[in-house]
N, C-alpha and C. Protein backbone atom coordinates (compact mmCIF):
# COMPACT_ATOMS: atom_id res chain seq x y z
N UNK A 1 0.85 -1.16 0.00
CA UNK A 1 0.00 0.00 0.00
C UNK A 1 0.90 1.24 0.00
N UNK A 2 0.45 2.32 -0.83
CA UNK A 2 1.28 3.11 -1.17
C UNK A 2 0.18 4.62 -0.51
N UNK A 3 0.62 5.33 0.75
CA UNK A 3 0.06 6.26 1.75
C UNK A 3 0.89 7.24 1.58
N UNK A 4 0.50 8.14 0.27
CA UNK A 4 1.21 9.74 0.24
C UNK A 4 0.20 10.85 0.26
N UNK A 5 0.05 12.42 0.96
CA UNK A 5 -0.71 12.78 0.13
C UNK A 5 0.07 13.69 -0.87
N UNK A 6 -1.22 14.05 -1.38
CA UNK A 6 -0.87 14.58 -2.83
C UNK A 6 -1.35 16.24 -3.14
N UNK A 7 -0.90 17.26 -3.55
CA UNK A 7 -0.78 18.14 -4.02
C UNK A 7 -0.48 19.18 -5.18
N UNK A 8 -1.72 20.14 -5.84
CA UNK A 8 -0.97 20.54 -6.92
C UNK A 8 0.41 21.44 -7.31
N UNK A 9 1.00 20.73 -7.56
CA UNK A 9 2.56 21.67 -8.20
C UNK A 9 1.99 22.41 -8.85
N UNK A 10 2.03 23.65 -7.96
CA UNK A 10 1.19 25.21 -8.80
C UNK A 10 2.34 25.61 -9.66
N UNK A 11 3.64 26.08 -8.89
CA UNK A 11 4.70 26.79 -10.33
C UNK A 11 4.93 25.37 -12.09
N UNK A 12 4.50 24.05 -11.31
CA UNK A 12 4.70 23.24 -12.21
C UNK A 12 3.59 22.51 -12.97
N UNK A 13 2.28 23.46 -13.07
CA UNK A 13 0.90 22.84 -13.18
C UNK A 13 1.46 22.13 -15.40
N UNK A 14 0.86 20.90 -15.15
CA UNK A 14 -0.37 20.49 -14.38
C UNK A 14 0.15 19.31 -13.66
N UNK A 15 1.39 19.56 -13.13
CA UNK A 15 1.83 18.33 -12.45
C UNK A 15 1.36 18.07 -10.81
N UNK A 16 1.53 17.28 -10.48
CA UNK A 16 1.19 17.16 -8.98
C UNK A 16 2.28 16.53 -8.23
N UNK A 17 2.28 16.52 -6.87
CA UNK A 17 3.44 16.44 -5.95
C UNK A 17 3.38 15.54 -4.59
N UNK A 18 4.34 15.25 -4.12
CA UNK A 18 3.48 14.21 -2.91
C UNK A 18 3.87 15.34 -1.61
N UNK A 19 2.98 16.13 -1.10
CA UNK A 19 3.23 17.25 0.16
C UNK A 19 2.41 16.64 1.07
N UNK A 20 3.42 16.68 2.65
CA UNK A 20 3.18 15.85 3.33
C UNK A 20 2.82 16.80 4.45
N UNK A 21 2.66 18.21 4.28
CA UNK A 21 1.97 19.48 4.72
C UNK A 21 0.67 19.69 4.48
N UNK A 22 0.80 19.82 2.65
CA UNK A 22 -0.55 20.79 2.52
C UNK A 22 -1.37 19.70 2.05
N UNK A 23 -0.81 18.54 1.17
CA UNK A 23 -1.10 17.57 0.46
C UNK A 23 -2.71 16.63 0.92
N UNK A 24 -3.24 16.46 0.29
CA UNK A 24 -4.94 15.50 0.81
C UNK A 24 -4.25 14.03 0.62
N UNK A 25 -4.88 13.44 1.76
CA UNK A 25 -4.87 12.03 2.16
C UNK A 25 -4.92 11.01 0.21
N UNK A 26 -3.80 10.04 0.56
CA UNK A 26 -4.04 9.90 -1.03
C UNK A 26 -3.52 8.12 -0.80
N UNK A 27 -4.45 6.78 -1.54
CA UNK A 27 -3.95 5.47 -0.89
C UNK A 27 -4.01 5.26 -2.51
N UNK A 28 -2.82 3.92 -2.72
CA UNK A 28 -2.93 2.79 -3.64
C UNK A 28 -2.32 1.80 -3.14
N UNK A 29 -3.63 0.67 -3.59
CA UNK A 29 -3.17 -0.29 -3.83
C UNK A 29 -2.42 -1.23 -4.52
N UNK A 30 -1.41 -2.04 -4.33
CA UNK A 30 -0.22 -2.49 -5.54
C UNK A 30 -0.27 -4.32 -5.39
N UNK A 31 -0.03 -4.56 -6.40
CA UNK A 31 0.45 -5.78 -6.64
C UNK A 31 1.62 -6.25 -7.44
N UNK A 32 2.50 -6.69 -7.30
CA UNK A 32 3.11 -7.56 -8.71
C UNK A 32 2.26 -8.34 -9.49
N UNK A 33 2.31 -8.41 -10.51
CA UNK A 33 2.01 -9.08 -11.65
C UNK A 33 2.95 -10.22 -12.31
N UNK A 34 4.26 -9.72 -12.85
CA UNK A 34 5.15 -10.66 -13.15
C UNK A 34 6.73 -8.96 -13.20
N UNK A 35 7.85 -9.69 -12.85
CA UNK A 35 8.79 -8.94 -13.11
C UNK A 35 9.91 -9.75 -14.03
N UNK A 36 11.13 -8.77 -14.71
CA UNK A 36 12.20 -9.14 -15.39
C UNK A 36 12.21 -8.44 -16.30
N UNK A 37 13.83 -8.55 -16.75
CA UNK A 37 14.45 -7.77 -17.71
C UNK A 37 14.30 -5.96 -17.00
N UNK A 38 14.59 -5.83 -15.83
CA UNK A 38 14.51 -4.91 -15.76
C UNK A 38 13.18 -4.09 -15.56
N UNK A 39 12.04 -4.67 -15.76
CA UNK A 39 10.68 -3.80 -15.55
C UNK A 39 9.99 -5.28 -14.78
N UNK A 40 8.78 -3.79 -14.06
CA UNK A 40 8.19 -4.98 -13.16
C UNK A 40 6.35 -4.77 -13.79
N UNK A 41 5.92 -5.66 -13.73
CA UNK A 41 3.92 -5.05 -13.73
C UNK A 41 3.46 -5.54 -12.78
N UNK A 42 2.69 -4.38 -12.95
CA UNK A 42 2.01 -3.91 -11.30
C UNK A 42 0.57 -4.00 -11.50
N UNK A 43 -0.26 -4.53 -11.15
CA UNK A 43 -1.67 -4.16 -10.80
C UNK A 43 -1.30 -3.09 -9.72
N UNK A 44 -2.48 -1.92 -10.53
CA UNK A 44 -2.75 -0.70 -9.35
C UNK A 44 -4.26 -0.50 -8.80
N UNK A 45 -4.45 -0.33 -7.50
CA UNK A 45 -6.00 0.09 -7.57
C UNK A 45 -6.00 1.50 -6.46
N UNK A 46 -6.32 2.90 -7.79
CA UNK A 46 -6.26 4.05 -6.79
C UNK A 46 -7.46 4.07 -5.46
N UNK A 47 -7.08 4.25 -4.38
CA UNK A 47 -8.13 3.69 -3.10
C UNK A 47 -8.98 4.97 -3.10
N UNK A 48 -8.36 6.10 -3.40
CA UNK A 48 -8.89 7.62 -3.67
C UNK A 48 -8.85 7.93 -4.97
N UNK A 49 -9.13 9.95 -5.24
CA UNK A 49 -9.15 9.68 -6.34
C UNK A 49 -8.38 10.49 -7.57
N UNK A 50 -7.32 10.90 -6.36
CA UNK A 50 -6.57 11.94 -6.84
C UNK A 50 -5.86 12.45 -8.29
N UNK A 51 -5.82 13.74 -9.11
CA UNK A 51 -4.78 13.69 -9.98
C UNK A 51 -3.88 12.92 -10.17
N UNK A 52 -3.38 12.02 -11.31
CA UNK A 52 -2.22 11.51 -11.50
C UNK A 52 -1.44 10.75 -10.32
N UNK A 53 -2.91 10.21 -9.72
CA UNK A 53 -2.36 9.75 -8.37
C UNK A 53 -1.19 8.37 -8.69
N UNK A 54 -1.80 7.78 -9.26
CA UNK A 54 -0.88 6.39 -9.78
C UNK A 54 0.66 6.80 -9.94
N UNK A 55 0.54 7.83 -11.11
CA UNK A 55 1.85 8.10 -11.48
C UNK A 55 2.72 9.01 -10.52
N UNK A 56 2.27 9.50 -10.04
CA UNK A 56 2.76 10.21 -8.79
C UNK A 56 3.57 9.48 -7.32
N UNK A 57 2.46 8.45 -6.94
CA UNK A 57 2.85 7.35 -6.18
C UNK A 57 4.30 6.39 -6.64
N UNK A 58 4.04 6.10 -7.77
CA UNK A 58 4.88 5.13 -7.93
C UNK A 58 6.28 6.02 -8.68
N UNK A 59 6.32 7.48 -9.32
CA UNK A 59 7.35 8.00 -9.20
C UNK A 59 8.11 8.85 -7.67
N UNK A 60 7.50 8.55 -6.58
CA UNK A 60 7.99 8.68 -5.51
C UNK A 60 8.62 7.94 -4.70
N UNK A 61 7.94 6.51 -5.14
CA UNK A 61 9.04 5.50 -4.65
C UNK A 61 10.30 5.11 -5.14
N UNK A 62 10.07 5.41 -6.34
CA UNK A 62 11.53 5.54 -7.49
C UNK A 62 11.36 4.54 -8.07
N UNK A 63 9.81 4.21 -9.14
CA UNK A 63 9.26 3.43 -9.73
C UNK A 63 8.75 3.86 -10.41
N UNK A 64 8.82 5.22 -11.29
CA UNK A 64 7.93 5.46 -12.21
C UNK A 64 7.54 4.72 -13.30
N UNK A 65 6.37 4.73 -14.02
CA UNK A 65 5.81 4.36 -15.40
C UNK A 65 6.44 4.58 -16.52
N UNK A 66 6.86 3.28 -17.56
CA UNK A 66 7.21 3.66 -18.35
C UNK A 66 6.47 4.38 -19.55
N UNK A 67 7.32 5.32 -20.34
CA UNK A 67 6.83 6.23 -20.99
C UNK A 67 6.11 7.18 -21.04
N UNK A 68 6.34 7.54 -19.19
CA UNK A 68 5.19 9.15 -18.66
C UNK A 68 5.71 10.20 -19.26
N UNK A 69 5.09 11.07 -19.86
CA UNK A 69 6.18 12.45 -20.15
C UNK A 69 6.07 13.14 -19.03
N UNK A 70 5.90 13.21 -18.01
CA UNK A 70 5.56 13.76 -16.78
C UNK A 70 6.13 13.38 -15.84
N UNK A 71 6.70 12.24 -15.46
CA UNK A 71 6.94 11.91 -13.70
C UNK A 71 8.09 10.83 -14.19
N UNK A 72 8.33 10.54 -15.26
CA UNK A 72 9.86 9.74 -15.01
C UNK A 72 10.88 10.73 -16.06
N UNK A 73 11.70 9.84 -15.47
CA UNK A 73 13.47 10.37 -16.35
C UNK A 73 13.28 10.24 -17.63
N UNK A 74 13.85 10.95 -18.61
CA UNK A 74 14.01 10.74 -20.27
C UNK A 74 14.26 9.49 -20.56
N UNK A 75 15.20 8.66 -19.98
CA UNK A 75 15.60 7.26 -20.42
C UNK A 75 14.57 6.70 -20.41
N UNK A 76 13.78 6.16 -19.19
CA UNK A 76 12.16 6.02 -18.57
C UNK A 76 10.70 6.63 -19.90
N UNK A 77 10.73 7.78 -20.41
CA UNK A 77 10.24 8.03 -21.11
C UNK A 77 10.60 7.49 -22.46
N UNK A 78 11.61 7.60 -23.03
CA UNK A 78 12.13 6.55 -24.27
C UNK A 78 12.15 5.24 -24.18
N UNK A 79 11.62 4.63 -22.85
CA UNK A 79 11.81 3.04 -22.40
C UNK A 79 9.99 2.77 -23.68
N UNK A 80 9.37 3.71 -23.86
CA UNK A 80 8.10 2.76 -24.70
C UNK A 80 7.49 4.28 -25.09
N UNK A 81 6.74 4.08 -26.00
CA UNK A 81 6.01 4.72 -27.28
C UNK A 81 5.00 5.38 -26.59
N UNK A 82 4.47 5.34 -25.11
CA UNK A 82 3.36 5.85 -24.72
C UNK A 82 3.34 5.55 -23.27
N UNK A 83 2.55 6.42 -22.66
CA UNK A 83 2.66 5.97 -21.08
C UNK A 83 1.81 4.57 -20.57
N UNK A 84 2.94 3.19 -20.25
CA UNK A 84 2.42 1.82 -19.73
C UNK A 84 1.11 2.10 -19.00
N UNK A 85 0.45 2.69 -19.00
CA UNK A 85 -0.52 2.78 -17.93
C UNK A 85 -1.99 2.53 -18.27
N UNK A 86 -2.79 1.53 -17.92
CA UNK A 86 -3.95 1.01 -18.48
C UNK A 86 -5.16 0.36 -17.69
N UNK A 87 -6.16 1.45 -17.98
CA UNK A 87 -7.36 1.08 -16.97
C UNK A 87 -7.71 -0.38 -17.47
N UNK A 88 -7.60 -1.77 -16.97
CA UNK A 88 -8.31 -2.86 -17.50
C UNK A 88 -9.96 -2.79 -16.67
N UNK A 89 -9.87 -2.15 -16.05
CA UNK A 89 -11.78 -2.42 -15.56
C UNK A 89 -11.95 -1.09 -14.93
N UNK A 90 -13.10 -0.24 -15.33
CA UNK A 90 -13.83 0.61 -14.44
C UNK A 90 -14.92 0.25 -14.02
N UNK A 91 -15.25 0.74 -13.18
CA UNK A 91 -16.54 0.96 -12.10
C UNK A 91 -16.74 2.73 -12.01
N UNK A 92 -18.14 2.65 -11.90
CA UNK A 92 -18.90 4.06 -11.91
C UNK A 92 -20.08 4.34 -11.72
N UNK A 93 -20.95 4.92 -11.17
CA UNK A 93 -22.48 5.51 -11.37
C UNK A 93 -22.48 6.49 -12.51
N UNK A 94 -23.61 5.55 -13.27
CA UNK A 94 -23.99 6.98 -14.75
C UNK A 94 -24.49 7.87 -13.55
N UNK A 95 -23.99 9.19 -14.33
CA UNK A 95 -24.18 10.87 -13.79
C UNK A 95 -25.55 11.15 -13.64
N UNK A 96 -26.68 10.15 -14.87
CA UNK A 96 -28.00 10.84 -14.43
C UNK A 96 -28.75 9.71 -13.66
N UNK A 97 -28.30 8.77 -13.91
CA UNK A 97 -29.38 7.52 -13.34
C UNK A 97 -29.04 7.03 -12.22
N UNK A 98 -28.18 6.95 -11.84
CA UNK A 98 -27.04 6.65 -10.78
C UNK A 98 -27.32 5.20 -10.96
N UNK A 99 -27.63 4.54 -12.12
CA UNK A 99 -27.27 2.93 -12.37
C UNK A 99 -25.97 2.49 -12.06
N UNK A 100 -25.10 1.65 -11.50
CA UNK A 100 -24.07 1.03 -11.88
C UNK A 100 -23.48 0.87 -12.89
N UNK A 101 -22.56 1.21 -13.20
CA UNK A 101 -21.73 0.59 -14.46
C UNK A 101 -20.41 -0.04 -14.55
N UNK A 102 -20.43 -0.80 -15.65
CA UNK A 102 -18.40 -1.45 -15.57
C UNK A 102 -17.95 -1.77 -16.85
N UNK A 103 -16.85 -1.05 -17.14
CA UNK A 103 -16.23 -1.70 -18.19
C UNK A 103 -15.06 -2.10 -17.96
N UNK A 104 -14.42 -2.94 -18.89
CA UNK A 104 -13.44 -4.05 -18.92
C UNK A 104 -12.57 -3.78 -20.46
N UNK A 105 -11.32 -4.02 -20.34
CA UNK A 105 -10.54 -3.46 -21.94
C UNK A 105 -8.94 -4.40 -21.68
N UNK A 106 -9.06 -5.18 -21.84
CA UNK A 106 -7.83 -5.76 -22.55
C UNK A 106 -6.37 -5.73 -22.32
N UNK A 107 -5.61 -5.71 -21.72
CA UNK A 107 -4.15 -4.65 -21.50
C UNK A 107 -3.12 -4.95 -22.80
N UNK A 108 -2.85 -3.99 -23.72
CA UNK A 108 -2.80 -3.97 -24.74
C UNK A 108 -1.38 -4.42 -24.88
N UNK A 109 -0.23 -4.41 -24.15
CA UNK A 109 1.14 -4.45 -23.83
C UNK A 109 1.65 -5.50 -23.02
């Protein structure tokens, strides 16, 4: 479990920051998936619902996502074509009905 909070980097918008002052209460959940060659996959589940919370979290531990243009190193960003990062299932209330909903998508990588 990953317990930072989180804050907007105003001189650095639209990035966000982990402030352990001003910052709002911010949880994820982590798993391994499989690791090697140097990269690991992670099941993430944000517990809140913060900005760029994922990527934020896990570039604070000194784990960022490959291919963020935002929160990892250039090497890290040239490591893949787009940022690794992929909702495989949401959950939600439609806005007018407040029905349940869920979708599910594949992890493409």
């Amino acid at each position: 479990m990953i317990e930072l909070p989180l804050a907007r980097d105003w001189p650095n918008r639209p990035l966000q920051k982990v402030d352990r002052e001003h910052g709002r209460p911010s949880t994820t959940r982590w798993e391994v998936l499989a690791a090697g060659a140097g990269t690991t996959r992670l099941a993430l589940e944000p517990v809140t619902g913060r900005s760029h919370q994922l990527r934020v979290h896990l570039q604070a531990i000194g784990h960022p996502i490959l291919g963020d243009p935002l929160y990892a190193p250039p090497e890290w960003q040239r490591a893949a074509a787009r940022l690794l990062l992929h909702a495989c299932a949401l959950q939600l209330a439609h806005p007018a009905s407040g029905e349940p909903l869920s979708f599910a998508s594949a992890v493409p990588f």
